[in-house]
Protein backbone atom coordinates (compact mmCIF):
# COMPACT_ATOMS: atom_id res chain seq x y z
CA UNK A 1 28.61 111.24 65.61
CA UNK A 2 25.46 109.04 66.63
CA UNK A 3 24.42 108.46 63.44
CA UNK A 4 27.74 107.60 62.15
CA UNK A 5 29.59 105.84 65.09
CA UNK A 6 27.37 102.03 64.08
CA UNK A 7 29.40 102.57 60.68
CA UNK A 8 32.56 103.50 62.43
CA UNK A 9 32.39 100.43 64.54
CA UNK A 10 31.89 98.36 61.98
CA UNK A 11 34.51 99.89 59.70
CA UNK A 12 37.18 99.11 63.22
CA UNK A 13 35.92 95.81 64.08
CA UNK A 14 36.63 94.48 59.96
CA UNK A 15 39.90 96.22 59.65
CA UNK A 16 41.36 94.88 63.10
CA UNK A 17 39.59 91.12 62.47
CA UNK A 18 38.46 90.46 58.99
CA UNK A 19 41.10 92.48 57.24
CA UNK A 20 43.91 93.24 60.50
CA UNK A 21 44.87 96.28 58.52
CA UNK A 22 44.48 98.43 61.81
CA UNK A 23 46.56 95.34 63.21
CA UNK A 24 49.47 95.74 60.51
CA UNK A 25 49.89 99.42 61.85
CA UNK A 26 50.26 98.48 65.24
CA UNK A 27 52.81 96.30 65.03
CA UNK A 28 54.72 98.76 62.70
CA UNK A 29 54.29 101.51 65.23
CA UNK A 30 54.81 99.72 68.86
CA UNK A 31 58.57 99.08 68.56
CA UNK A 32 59.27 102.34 67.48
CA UNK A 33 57.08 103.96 69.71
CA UNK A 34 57.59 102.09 72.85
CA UNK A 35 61.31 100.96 71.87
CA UNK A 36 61.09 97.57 72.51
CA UNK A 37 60.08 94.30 70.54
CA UNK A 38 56.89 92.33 71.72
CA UNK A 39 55.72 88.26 71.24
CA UNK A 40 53.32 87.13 69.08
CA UNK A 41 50.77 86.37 72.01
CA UNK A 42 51.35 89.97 72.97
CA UNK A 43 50.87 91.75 70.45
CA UNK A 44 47.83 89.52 69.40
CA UNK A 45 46.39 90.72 73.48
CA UNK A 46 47.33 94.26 72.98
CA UNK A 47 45.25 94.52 69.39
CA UNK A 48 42.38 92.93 71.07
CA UNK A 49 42.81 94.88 73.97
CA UNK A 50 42.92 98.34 71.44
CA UNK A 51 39.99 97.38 69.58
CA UNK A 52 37.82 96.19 73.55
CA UNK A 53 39.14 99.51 74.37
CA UNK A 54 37.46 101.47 71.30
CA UNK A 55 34.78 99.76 71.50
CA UNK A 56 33.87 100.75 75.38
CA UNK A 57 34.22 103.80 74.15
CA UNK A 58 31.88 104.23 72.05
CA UNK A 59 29.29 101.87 73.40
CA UNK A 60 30.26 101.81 77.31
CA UNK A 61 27.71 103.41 78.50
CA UNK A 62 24.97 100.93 76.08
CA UNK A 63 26.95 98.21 77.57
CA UNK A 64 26.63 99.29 81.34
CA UNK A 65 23.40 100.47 80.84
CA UNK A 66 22.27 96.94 79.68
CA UNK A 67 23.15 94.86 82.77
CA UNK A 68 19.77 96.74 84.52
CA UNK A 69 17.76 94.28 82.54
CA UNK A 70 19.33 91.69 85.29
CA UNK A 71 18.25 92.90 88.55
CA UNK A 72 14.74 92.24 87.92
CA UNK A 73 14.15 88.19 88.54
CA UNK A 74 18.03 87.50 87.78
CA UNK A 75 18.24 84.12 89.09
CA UNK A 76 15.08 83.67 86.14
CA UNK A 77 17.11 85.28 83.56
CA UNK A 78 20.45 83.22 84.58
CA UNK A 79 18.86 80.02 84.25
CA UNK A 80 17.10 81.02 80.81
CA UNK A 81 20.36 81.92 79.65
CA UNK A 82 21.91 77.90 80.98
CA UNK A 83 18.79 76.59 79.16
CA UNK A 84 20.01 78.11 75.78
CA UNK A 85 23.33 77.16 76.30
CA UNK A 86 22.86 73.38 77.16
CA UNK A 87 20.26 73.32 74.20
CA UNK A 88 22.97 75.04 71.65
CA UNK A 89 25.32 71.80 72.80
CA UNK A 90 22.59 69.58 72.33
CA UNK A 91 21.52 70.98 68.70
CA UNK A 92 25.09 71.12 67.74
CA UNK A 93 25.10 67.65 68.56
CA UNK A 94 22.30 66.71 66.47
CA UNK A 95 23.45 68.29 63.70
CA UNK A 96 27.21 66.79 64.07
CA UNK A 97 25.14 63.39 63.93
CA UNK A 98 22.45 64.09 60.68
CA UNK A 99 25.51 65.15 58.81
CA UNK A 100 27.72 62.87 59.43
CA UNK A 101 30.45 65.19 60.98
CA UNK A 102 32.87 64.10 63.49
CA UNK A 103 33.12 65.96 66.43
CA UNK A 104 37.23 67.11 65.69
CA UNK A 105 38.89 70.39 67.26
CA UNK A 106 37.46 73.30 64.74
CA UNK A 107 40.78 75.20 62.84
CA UNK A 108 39.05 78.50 65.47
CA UNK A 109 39.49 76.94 68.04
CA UNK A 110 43.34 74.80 67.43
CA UNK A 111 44.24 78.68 67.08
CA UNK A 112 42.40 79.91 70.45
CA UNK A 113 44.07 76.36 71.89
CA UNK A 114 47.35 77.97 71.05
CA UNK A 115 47.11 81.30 72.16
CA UNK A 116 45.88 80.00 75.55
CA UNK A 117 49.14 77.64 75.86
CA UNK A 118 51.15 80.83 75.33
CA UNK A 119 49.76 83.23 78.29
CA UNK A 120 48.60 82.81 81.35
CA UNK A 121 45.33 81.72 81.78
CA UNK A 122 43.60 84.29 83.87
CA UNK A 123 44.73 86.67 81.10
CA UNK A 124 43.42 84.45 78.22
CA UNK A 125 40.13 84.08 80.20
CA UNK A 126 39.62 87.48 80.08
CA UNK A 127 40.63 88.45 76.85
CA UNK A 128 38.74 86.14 75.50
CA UNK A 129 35.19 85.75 77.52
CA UNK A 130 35.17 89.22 78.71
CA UNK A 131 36.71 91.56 75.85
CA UNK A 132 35.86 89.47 72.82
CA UNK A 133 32.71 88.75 73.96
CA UNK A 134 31.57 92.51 74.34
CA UNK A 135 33.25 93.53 71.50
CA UNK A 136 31.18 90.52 69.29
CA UNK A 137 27.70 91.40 70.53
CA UNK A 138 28.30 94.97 70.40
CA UNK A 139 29.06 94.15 66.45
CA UNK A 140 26.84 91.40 65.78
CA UNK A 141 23.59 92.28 68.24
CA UNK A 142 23.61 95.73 69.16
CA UNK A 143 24.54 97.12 65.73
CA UNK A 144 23.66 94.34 63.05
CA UNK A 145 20.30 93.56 64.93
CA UNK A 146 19.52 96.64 67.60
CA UNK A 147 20.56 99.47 65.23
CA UNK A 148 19.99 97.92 61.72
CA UNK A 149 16.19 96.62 62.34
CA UNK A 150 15.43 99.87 62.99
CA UNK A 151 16.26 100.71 59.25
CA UNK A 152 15.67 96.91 57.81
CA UNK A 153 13.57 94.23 58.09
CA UNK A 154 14.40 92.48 61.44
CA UNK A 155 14.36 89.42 59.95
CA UNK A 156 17.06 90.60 57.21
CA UNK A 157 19.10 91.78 60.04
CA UNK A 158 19.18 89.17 62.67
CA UNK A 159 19.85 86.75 59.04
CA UNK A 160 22.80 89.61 58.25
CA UNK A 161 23.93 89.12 61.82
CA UNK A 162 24.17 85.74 61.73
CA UNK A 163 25.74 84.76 58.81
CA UNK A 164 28.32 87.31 59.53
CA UNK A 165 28.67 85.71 62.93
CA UNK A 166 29.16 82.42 61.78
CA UNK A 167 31.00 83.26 58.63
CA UNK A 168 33.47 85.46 60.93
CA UNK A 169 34.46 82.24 62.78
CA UNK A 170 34.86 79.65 59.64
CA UNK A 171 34.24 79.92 55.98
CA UNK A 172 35.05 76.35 55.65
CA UNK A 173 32.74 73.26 55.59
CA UNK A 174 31.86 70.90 57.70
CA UNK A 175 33.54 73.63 60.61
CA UNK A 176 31.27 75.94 60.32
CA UNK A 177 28.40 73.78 61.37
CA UNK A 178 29.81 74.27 65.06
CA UNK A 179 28.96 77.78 65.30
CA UNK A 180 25.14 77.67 63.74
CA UNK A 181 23.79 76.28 66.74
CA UNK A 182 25.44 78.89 68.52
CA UNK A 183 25.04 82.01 67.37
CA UNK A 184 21.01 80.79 66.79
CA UNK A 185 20.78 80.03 70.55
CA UNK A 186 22.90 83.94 71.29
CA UNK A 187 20.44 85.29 69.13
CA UNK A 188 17.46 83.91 70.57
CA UNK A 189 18.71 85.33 73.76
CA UNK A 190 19.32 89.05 72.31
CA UNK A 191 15.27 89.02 70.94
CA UNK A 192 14.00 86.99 73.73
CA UNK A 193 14.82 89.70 76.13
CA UNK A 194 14.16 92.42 73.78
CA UNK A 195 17.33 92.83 72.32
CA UNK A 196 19.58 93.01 75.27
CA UNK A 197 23.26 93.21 75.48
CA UNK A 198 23.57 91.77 78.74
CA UNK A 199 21.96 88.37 78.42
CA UNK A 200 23.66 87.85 75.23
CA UNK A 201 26.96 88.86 76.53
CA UNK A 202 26.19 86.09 79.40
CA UNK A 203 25.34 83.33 76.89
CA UNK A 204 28.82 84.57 75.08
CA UNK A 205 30.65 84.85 78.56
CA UNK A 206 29.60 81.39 79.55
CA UNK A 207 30.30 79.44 75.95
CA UNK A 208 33.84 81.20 75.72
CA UNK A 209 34.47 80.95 79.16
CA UNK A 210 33.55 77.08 79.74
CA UNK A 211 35.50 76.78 75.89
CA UNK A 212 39.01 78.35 77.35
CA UNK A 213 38.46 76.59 80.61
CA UNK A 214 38.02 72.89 78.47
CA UNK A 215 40.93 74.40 76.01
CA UNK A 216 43.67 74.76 79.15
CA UNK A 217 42.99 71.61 80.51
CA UNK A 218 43.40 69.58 77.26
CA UNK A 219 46.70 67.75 76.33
């Protein structure tokens, strides 16, 4: 099983987000399981919360085990981690400006806008900065980068990682240029601190977090 559960993950995570196949069955199953029909924001919150849930379970413990890396000089490691962030805003707007792009709502986030409008917020906070956060840098950092360098080239696997990351969030250009500057900074974090899941999972915490906060409050 610990050879094969990287694969299995990877096989979960693209059939519940790339291709929701996993997310077709659930919705065919719940009402007739649980007898009752559900919302679109709920069901949306109970496949992420299915596929957070899987995922804990088979990396929980890699997860946990990573947040030791903080109590050695956290304050150090917190502020490291605000550095990267407030640089990814400031690259992101230097690339907006070289190419031209306006600085409009990407189509990601107009959908993450909606969902938030349709839940309560503590619940959208968490599903979204807690759960989809661990579940994206147990994917994209602790698989694509911890587990495949060990078999490729880690340059071929943080450039794997990446371009899955930012592919995963918009195929389309100019909105993909949003999430370069991001997932660079998250991944600078992850080899910085020799390929930790917890100071990634901060950077990710704190950009989705201070995202959904922004997201609530706008008209």
């Amino acid at each position: 099983m610990k050879k094969t559960k990287p694969f299995f993950m990877l096989v979960i995570y693209f059939f519940s987000v790339v291709i929701p196949i996993f997310s077709v069955v659930v919705r065919a199953l719940l009402p007739h399981v649980l007898h009752t029909t559900f919302s679109e924001p709920a069901l949306i919150g109970i496949e992420y919360t299915l596929l957070f849930c899987i995922t804990m379970s088979l990396y929980g413990k890699d997860v946990w085990d990573s947040f030791a890396y903080l109590k050695q000089k956290p304050f150090k490691k917190i502020f490291f981690v605000l550095f990267l962030y407030i640089s990814s805003l400031l690259l992101l707007f230097v690339l907006l400006y070289v190419l031209d792009i306006p600085p409009e709502q990407t189509e990601n986030n107009q959908i993450v806008l909606e969902y938030i409008k349709s839940v309560p917020f503590l619940w959208a906070l968490i599903l979204i900065s807690v759960f989809g956060a661990i579940v994206e840098e147990v994917v994209f950092r602790h698989i694509m980068i911890g587990h495949f360098s060990k078999k490729i080239p880690t340059f071929l696997a943080v450039s794997l990682s990446m371009t899955c990351f930012v592919l995963l969030h918009s195929f389309h250009y100019p909105e993909l240029v949003h999430y370069i500057p991001l997932t660079l900074m998250i991944t600078t974090s992850y080899l910085v601190s020799e390929k930790n899941m917890s100071i990634s999972f901060l950077f990710h915490f704190i950009n989705n977090a201070i995202s959904v906060i922004a997201l609530y409050h706008q008209p």
